[in-house]
C-alpha atoms as a PDB file:
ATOM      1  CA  UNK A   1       5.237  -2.789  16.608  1.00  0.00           C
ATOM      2  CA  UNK A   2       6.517  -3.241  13.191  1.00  0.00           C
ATOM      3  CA  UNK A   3       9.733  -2.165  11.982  1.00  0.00           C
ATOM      4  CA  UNK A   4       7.375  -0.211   9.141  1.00  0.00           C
ATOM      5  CA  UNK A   5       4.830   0.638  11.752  1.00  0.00           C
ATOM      6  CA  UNK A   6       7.567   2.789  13.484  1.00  0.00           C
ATOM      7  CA  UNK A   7       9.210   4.195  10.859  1.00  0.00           C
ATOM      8  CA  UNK A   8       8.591   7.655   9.021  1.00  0.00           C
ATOM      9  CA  UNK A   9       7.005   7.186   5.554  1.00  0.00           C
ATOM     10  CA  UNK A  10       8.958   9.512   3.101  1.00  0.00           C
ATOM     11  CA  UNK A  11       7.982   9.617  -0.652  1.00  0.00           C
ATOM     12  CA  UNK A  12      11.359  11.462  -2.734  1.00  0.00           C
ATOM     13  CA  UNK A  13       9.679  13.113  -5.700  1.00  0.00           C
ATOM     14  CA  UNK A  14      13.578  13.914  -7.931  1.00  0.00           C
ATOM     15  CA  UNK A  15      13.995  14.756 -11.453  1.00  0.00           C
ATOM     16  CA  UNK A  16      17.594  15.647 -11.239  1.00  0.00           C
ATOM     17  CA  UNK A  17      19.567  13.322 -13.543  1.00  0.00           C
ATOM     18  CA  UNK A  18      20.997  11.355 -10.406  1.00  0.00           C
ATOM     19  CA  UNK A  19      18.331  11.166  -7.772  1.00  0.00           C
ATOM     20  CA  UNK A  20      19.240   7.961  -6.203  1.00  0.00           C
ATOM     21  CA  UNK A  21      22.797   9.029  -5.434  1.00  0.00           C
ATOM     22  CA  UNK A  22      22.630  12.617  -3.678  1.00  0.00           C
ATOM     23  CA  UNK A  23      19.218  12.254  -1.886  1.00  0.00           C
ATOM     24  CA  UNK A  24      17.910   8.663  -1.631  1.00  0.00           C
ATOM     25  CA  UNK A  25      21.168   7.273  -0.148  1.00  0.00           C
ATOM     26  CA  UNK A  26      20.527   8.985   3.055  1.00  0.00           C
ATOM     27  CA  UNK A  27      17.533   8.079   3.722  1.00  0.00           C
ATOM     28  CA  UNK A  28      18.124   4.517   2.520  1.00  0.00           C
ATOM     29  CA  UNK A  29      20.763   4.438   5.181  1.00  0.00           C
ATOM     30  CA  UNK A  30      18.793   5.415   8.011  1.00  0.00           C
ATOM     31  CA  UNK A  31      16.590   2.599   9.850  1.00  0.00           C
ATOM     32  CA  UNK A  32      13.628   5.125  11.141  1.00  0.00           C
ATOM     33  CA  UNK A  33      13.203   6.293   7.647  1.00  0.00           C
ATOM     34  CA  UNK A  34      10.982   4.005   5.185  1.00  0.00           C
ATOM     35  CA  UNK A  35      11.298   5.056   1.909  1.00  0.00           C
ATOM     36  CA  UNK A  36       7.894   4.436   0.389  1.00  0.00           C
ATOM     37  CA  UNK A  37       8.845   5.784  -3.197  1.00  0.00           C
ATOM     38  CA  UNK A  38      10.889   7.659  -5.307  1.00  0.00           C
ATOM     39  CA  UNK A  39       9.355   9.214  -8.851  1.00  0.00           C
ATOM     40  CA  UNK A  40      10.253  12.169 -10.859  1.00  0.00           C
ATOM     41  CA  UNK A  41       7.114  14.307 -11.606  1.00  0.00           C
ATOM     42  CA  UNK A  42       4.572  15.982 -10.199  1.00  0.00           C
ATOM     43  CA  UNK A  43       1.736  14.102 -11.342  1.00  0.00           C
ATOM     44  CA  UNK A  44       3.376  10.766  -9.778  1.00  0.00           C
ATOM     45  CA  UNK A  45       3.969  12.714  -6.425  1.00  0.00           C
ATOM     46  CA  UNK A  46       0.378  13.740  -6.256  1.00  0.00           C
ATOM     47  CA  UNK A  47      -0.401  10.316  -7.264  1.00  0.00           C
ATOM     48  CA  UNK A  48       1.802   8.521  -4.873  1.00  0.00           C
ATOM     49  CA  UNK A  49       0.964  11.214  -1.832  1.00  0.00           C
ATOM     50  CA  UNK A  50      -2.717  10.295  -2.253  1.00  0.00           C
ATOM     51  CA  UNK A  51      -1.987   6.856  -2.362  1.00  0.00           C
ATOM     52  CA  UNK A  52       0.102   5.531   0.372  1.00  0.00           C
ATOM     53  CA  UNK A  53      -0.072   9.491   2.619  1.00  0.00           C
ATOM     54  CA  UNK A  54       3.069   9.618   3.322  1.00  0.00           C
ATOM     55  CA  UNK A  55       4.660  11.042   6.766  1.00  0.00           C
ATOM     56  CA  UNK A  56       7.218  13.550   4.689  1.00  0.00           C
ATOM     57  CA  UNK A  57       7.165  14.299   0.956  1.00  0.00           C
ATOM     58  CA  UNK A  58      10.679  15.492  -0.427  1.00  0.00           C
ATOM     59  CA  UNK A  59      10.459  17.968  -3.655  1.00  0.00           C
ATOM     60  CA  UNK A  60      13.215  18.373  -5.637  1.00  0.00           C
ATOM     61  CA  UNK A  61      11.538  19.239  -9.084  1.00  0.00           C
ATOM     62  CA  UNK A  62      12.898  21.451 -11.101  1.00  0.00           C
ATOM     63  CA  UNK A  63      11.137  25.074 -11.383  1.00  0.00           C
ATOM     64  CA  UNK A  64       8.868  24.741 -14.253  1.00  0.00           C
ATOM     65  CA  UNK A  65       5.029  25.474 -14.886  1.00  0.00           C
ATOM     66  CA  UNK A  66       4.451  23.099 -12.099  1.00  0.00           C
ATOM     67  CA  UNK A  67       7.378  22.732  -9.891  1.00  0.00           C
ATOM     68  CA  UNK A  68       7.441  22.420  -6.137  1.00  0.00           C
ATOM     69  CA  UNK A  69       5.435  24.717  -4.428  1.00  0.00           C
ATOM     70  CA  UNK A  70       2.848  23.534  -6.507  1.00  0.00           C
ATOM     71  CA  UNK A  71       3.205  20.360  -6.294  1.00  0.00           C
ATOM     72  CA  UNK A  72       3.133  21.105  -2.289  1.00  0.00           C
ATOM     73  CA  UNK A  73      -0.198  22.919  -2.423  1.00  0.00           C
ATOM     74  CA  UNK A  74      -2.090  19.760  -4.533  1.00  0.00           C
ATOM     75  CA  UNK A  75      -0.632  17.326  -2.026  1.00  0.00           C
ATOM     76  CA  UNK A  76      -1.498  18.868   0.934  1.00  0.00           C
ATOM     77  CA  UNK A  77      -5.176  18.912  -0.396  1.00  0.00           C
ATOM     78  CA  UNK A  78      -4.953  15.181  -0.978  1.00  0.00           C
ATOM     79  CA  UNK A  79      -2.973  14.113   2.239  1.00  0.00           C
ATOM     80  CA  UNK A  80      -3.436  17.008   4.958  1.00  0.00           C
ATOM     81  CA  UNK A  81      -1.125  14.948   6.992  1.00  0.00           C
ATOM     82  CA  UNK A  82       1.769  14.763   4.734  1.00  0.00           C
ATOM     83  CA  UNK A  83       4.707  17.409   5.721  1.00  0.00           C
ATOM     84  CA  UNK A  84       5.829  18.853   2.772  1.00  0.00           C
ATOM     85  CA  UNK A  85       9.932  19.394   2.339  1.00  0.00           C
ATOM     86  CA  UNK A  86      11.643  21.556  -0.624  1.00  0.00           C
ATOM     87  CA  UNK A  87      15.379  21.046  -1.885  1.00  0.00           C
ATOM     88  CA  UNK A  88      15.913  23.564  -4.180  1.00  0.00           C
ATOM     89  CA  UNK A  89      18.302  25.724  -5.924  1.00  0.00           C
ATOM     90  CA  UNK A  90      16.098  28.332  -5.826  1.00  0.00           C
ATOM     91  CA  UNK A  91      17.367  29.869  -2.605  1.00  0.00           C
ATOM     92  CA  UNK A  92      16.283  33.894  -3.102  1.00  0.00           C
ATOM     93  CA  UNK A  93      13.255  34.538   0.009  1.00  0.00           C
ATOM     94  CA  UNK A  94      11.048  35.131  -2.515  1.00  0.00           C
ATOM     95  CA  UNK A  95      10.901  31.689  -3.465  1.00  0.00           C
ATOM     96  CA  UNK A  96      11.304  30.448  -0.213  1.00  0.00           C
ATOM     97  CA  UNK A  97       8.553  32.924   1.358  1.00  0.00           C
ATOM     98  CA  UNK A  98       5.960  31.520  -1.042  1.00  0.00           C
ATOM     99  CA  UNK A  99       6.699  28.106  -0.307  1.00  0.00           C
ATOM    100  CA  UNK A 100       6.063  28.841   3.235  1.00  0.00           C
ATOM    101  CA  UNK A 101       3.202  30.487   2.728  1.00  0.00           C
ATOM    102  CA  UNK A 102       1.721  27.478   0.595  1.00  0.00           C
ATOM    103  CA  UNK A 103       2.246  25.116   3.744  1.00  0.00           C
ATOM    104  CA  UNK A 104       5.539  23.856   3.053  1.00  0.00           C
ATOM    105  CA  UNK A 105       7.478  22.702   6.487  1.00  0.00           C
ATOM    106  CA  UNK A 106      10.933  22.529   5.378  1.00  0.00           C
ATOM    107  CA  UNK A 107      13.419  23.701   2.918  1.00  0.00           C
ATOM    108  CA  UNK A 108      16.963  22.931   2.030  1.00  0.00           C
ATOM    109  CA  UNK A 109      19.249  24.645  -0.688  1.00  0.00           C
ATOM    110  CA  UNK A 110      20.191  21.525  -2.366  1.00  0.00           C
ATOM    111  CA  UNK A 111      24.156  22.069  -1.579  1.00  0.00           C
ATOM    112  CA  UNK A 112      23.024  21.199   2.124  1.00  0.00           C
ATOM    113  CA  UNK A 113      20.545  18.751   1.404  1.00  0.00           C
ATOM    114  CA  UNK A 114      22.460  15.092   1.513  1.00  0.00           C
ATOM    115  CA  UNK A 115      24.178  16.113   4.627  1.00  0.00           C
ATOM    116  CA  UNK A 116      20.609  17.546   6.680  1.00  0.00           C
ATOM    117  CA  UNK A 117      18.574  15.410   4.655  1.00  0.00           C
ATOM    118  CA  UNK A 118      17.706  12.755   7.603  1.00  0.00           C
ATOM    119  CA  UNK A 119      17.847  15.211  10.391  1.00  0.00           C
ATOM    120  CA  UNK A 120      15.429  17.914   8.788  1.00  0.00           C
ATOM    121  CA  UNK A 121      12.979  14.744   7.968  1.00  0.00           C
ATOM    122  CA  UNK A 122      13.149  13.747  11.631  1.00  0.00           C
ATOM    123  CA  UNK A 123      12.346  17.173  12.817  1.00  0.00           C
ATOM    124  CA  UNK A 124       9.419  17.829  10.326  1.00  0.00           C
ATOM    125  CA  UNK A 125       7.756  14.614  11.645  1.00  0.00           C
ATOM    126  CA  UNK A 126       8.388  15.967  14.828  1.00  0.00           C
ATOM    127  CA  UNK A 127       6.040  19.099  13.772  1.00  0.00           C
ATOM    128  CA  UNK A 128       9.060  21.763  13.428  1.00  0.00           C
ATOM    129  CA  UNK A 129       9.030  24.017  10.577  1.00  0.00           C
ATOM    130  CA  UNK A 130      12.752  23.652   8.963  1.00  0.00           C
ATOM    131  CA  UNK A 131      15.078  25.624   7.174  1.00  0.00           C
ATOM    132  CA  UNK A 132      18.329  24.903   6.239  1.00  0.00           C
ATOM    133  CA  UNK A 133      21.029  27.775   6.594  1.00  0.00           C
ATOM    134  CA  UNK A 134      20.901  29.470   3.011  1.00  0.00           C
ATOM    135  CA  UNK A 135      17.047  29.866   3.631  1.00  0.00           C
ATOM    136  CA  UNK A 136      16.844  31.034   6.910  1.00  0.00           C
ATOM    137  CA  UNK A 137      19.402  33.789   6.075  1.00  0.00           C
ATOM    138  CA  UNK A 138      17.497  34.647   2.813  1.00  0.00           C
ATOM    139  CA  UNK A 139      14.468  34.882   4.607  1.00  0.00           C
ATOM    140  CA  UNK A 140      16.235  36.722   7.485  1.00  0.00           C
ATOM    141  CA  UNK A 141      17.957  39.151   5.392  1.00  0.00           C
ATOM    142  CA  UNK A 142      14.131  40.014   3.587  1.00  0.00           C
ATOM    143  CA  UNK A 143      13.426  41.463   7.263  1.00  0.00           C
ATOM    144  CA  UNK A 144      10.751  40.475   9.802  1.00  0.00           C
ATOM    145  CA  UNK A 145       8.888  37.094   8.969  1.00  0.00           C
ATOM    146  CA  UNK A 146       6.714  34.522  11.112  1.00  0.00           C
ATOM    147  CA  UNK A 147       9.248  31.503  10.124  1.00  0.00           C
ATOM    148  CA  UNK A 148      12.533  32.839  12.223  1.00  0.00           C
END
């Protein structure tokens, strides 16, 4: 088998002014991580989901009409397969209940993402739901949910 055959496919949808420095370097630097593509909207991370159906999307859009969890929900009609992955500065369990509850796997305050980046993408393709430590005590602190 293929170096690409084995690998996890991992599209990195970032609009933050730097993307290639905080999140794609990790992932660059990792050989069981293919990184498929990198854009910066959500109409090219639809796009790019439904074309190549990628193991793990990464979302780091900023919260706008059509930001994440959005994004999320159109991709996982497109490719059901695809395990969907937030980084976000939006950390209150609001946000990161309804992100959960619109299929998301994962979800990382973006101050923890470049260092549990790799990790929490090897986990999701492993089937785990993840969250990073700012989430899971946001969500813990809301009281009883399904995710802890």
């Amino acid at each position: 088998m293929s170096y690409a055959m084995m690998a996890i496919r991992v599209v990195l949808v970032d609009d933050s002014p730097a993307p290639e420095k905080a999140l794609q370097l990790p992932l660059a630097a990792d050989r069981s991580i293919q990184l498929v593509s990198v854009v910066s909207t959500y109409m090219e991370a639809i796009w790019q989901c439904t074309a190549v159906e990628p193991d793990v999307v990464i979302l780091n859009l900023s919260p706008s009409e059509k930001g994440s969890t959005e994004a999320a929900i159109e991709i996982s009609k497109r490719s059901p397969n695809t395990k969907a992955l937030i980084v976000s500065d939006l950390t209150d369990a609001e946000h990161i209940h309804s992100a959960l509850e619109a299929g998301v796997r994962g979800y990382l305050a973006s101050e923890n993402a470049p260092r549990m980046l790799v990790a929490t993408v090897k986990r999701l393709h492993s089937g785990a739901t993840v969250l990073g430590p700012v989430a899971a005590k946001a969500i813990a602190c809301q009281g009883s949910s399904p995710y802890l």
